[in-house]
PDB file of N, CA and C in Angstrom:
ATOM      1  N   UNK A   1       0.837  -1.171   0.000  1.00  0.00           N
ATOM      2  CA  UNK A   1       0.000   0.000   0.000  1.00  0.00           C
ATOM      3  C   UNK A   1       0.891   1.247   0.000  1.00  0.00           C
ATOM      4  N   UNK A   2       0.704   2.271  -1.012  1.00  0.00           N
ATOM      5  CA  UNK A   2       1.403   3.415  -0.658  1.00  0.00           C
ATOM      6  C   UNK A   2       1.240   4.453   0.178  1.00  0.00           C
ATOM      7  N   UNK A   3       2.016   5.257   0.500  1.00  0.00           N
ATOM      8  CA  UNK A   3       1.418   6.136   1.828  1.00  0.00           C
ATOM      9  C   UNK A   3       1.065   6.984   1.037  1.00  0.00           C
ATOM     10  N   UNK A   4       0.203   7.586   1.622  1.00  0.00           N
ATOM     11  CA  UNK A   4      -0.593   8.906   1.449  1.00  0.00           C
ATOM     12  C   UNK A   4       0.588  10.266   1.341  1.00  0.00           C
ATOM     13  N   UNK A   5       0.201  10.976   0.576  1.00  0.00           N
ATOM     14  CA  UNK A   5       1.007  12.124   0.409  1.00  0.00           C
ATOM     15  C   UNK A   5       1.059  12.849   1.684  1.00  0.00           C
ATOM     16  N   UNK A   6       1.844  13.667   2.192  1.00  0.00           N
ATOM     17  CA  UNK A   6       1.888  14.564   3.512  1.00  0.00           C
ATOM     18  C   UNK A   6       0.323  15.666   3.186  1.00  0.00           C
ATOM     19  N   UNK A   7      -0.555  16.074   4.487  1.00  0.00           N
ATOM     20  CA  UNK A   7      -1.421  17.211   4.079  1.00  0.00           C
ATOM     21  C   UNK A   7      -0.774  18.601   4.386  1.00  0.00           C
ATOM     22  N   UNK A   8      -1.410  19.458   3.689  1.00  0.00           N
ATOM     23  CA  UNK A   8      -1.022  20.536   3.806  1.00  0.00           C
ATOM     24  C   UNK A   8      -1.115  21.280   5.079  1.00  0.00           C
ATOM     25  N   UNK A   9      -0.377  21.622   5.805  1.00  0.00           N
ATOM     26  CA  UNK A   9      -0.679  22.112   6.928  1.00  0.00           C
ATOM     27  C   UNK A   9      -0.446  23.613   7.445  1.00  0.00           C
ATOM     28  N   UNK A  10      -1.304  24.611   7.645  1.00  0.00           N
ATOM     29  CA  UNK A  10      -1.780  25.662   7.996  1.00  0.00           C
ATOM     30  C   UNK A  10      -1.244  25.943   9.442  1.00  0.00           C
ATOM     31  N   UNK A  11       0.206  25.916   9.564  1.00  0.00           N
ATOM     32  CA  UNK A  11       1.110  26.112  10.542  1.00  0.00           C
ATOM     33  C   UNK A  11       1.141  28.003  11.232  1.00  0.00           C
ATOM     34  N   UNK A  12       0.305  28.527  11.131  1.00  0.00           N
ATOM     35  CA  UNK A  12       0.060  29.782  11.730  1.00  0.00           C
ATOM     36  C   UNK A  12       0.462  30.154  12.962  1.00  0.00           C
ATOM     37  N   UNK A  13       0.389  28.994  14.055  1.00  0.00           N
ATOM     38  CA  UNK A  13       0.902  29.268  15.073  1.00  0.00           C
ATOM     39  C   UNK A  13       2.469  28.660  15.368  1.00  0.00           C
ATOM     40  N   UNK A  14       2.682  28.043  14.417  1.00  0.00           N
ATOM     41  CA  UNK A  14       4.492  28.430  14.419  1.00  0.00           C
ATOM     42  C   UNK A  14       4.675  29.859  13.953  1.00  0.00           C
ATOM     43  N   UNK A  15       4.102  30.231  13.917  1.00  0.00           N
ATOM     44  CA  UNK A  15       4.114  32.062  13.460  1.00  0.00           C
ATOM     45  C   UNK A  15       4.201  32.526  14.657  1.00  0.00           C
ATOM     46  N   UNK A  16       3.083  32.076  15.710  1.00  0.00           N
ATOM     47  CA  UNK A  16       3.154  33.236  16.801  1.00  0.00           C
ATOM     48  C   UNK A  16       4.625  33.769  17.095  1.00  0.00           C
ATOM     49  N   UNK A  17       4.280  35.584  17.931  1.00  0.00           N
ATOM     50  CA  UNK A  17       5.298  35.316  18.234  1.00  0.00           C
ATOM     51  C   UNK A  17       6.085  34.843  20.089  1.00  0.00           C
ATOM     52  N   UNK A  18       5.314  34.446  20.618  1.00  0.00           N
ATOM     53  CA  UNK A  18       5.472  33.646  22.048  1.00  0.00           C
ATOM     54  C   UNK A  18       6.086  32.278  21.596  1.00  0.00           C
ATOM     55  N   UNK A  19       5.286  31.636  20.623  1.00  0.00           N
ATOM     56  CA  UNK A  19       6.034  30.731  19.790  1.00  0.00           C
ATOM     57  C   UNK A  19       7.441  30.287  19.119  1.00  0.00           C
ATOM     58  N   UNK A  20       7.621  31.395  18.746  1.00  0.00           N
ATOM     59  CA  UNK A  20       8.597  32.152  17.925  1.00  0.00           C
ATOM     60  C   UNK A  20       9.833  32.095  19.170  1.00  0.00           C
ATOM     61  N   UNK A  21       9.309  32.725  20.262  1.00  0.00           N
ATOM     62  CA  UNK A  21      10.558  32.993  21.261  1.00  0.00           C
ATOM     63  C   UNK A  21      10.874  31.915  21.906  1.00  0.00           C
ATOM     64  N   UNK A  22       9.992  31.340  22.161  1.00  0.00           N
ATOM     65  CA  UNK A  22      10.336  29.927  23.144  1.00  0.00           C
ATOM     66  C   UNK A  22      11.525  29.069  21.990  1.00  0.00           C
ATOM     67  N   UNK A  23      11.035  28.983  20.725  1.00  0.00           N
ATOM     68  CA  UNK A  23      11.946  28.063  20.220  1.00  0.00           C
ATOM     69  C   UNK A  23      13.741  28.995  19.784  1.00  0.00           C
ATOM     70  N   UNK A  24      13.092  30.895  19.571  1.00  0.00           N
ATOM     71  CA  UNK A  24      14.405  31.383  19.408  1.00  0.00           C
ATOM     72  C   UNK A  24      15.384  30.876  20.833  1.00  0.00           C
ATOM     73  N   UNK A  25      14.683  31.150  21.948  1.00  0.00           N
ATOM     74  CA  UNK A  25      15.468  31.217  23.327  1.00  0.00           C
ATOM     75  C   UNK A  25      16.570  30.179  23.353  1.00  0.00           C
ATOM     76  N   UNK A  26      15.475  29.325  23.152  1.00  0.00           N
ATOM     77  CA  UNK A  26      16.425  27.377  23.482  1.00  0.00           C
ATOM     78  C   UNK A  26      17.411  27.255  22.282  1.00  0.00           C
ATOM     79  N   UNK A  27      16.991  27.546  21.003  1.00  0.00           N
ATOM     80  CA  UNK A  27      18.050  27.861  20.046  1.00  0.00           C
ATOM     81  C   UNK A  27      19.547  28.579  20.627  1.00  0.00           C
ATOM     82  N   UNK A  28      19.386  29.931  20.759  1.00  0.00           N
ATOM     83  CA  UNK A  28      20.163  30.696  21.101  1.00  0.00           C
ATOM     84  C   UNK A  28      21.212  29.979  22.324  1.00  0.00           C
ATOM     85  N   UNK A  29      20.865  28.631  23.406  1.00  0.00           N
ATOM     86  CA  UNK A  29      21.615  28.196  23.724  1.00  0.00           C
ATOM     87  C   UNK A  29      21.949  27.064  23.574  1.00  0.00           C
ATOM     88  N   UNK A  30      21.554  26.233  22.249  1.00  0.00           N
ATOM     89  CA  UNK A  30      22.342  25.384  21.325  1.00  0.00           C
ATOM     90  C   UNK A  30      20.943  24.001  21.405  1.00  0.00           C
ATOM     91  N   UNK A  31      20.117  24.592  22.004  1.00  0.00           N
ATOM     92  CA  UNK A  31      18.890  23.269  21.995  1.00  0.00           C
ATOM     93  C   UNK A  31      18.260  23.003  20.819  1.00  0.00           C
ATOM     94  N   UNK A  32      17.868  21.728  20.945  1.00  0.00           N
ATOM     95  CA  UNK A  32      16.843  21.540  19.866  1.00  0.00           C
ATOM     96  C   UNK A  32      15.233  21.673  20.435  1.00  0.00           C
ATOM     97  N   UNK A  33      14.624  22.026  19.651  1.00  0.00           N
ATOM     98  CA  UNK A  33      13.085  22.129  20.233  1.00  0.00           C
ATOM     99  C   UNK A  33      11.881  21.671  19.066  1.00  0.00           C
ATOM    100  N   UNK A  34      11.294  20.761  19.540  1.00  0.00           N
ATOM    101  CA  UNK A  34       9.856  20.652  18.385  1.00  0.00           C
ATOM    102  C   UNK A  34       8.731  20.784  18.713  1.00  0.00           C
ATOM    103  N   UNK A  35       7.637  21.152  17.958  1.00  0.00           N
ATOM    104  CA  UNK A  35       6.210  20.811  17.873  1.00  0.00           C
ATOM    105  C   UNK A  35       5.448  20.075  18.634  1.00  0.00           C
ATOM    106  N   UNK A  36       4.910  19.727  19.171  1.00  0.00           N
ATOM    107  CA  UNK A  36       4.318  17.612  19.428  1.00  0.00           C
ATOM    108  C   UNK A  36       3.134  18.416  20.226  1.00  0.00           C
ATOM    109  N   UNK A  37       2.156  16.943  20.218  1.00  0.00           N
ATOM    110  CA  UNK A  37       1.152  17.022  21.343  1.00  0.00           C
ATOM    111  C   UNK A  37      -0.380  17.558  19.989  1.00  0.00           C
ATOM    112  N   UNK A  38      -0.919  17.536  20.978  1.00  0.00           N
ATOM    113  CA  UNK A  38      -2.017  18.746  20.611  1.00  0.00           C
ATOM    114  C   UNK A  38      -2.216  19.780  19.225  1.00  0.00           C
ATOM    115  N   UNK A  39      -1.262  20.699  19.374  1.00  0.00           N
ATOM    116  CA  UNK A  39      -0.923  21.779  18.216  1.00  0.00           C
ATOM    117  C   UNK A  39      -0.923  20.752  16.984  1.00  0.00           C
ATOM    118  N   UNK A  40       0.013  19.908  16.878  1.00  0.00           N
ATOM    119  CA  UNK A  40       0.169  19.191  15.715  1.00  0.00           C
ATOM    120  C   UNK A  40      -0.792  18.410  15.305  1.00  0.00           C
ATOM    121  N   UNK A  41      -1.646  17.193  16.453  1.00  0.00           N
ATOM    122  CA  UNK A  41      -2.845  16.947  15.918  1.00  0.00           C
ATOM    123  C   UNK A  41      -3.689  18.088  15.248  1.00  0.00           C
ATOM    124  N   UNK A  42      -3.915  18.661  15.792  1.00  0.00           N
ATOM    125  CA  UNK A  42      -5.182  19.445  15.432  1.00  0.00           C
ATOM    126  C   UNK A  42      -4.964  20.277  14.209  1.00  0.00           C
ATOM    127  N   UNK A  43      -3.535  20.557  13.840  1.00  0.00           N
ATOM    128  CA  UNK A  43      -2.974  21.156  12.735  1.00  0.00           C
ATOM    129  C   UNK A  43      -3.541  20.571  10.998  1.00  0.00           C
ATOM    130  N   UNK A  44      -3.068  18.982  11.712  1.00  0.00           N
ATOM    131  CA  UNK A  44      -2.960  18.167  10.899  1.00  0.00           C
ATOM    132  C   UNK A  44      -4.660  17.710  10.436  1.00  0.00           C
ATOM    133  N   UNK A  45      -5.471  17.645  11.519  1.00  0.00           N
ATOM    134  CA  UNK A  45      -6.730  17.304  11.597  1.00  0.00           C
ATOM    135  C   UNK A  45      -7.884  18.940  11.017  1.00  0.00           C
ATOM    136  N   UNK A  46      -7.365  19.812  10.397  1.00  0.00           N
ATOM    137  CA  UNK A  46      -7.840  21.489  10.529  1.00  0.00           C
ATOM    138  C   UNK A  46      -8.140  21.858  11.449  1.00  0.00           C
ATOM    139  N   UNK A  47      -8.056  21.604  12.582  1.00  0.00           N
ATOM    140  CA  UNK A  47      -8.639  21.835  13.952  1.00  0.00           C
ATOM    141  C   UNK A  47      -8.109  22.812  14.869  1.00  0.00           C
ATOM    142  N   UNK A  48      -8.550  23.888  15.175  1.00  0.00           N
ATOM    143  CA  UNK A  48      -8.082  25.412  15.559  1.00  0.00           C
ATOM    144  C   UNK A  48      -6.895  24.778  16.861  1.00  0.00           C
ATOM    145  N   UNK A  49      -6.118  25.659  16.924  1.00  0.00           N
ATOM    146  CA  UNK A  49      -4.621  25.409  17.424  1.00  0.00           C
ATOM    147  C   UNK A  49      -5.402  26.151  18.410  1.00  0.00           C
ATOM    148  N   UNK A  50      -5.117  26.068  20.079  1.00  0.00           N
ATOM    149  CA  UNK A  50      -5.083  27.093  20.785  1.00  0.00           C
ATOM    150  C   UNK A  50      -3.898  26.742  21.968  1.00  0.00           C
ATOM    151  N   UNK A  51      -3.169  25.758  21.760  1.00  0.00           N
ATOM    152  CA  UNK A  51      -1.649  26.023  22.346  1.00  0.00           C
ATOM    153  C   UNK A  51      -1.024  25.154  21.869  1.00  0.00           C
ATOM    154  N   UNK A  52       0.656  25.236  22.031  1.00  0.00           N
ATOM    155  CA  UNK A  52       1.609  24.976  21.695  1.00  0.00           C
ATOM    156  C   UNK A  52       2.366  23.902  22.337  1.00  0.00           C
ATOM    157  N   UNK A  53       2.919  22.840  22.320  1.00  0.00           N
ATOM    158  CA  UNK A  53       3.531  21.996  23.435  1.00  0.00           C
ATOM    159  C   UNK A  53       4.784  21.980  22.670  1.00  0.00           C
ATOM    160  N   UNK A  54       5.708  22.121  23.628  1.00  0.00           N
ATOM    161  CA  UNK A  54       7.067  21.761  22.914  1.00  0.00           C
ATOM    162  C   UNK A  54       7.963  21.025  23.756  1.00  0.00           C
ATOM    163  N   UNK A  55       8.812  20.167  22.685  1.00  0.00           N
ATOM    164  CA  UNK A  55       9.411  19.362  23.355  1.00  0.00           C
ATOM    165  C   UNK A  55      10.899  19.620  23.180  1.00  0.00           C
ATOM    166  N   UNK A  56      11.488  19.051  24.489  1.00  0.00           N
ATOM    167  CA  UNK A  56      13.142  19.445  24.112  1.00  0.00           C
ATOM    168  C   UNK A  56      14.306  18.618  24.734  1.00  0.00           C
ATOM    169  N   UNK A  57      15.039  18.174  24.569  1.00  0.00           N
ATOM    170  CA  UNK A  57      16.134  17.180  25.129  1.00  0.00           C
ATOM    171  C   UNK A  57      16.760  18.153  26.420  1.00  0.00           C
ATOM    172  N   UNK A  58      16.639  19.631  26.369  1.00  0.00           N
ATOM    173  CA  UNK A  58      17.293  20.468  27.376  1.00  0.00           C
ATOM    174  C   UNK A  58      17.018  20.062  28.459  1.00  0.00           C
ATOM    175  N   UNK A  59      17.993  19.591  30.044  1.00  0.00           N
ATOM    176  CA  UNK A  59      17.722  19.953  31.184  1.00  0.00           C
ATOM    177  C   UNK A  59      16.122  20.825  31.721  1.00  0.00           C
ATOM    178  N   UNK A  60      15.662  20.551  32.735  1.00  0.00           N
ATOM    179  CA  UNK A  60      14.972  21.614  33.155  1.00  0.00           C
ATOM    180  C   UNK A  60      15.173  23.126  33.543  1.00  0.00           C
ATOM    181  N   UNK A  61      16.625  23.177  34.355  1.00  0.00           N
ATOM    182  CA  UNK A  61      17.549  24.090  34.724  1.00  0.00           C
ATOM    183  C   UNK A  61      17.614  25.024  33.169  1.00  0.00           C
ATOM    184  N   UNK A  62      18.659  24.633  32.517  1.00  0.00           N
ATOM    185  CA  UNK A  62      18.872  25.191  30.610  1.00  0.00           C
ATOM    186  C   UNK A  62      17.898  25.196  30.110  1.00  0.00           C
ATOM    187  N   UNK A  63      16.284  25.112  30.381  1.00  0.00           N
ATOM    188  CA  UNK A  63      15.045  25.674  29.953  1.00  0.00           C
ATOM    189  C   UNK A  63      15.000  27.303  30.888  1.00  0.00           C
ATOM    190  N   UNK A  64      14.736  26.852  31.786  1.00  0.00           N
ATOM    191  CA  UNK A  64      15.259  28.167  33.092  1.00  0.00           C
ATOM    192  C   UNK A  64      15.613  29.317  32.685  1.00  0.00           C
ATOM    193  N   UNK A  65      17.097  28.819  32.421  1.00  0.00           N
ATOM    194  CA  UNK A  65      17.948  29.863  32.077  1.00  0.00           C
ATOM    195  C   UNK A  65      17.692  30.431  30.466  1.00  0.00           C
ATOM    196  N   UNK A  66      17.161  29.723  29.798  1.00  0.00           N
ATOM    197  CA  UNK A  66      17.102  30.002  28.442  1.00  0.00           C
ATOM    198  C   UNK A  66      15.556  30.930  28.304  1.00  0.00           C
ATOM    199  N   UNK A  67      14.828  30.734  29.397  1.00  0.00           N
ATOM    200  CA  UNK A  67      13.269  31.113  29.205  1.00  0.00           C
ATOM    201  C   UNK A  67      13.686  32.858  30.227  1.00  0.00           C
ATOM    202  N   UNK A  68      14.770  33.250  31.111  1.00  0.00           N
ATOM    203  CA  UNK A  68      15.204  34.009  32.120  1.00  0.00           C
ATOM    204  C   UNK A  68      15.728  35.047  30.829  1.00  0.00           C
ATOM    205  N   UNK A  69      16.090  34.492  30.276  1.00  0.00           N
ATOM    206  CA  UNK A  69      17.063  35.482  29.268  1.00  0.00           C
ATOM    207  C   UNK A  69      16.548  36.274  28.219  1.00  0.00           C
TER     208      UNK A  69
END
């Protein structure tokens, strides 16, 4: 069976910009950060986004400091 093509997804709230900062912050001290949870179902499903979950390999502490700054 072949897979289905990817859907188009109406990523608007990777726009925000609260959005925007949480992933600049953790960037800025060498983290990786993604999407997941919720936001992405509902993205994927057209289903209105009304928050963001993100995930990250960072310490709790190096969230801290990265969210302080």
């Amino acid at each position: 069976m072949a897979a289905s093509p990817p859907r188009s997804l109406n990523a608007a709230w990777l726009r925000w910009p609260e959005t925007q900062a949480v992933f600049a912050a953790l960037a800025a001290r060498g983290h990786d950060a993604r999407a997941v949870g919720g936001a992405v179902r509902n993205a994927l499903a057209g289903e209105p986004v009304t928050d963001v979950d993100i995930a990250t390999v960072a310490l709790p502490a190096d969230v801290i400091v990265a969210a302080d700054a």
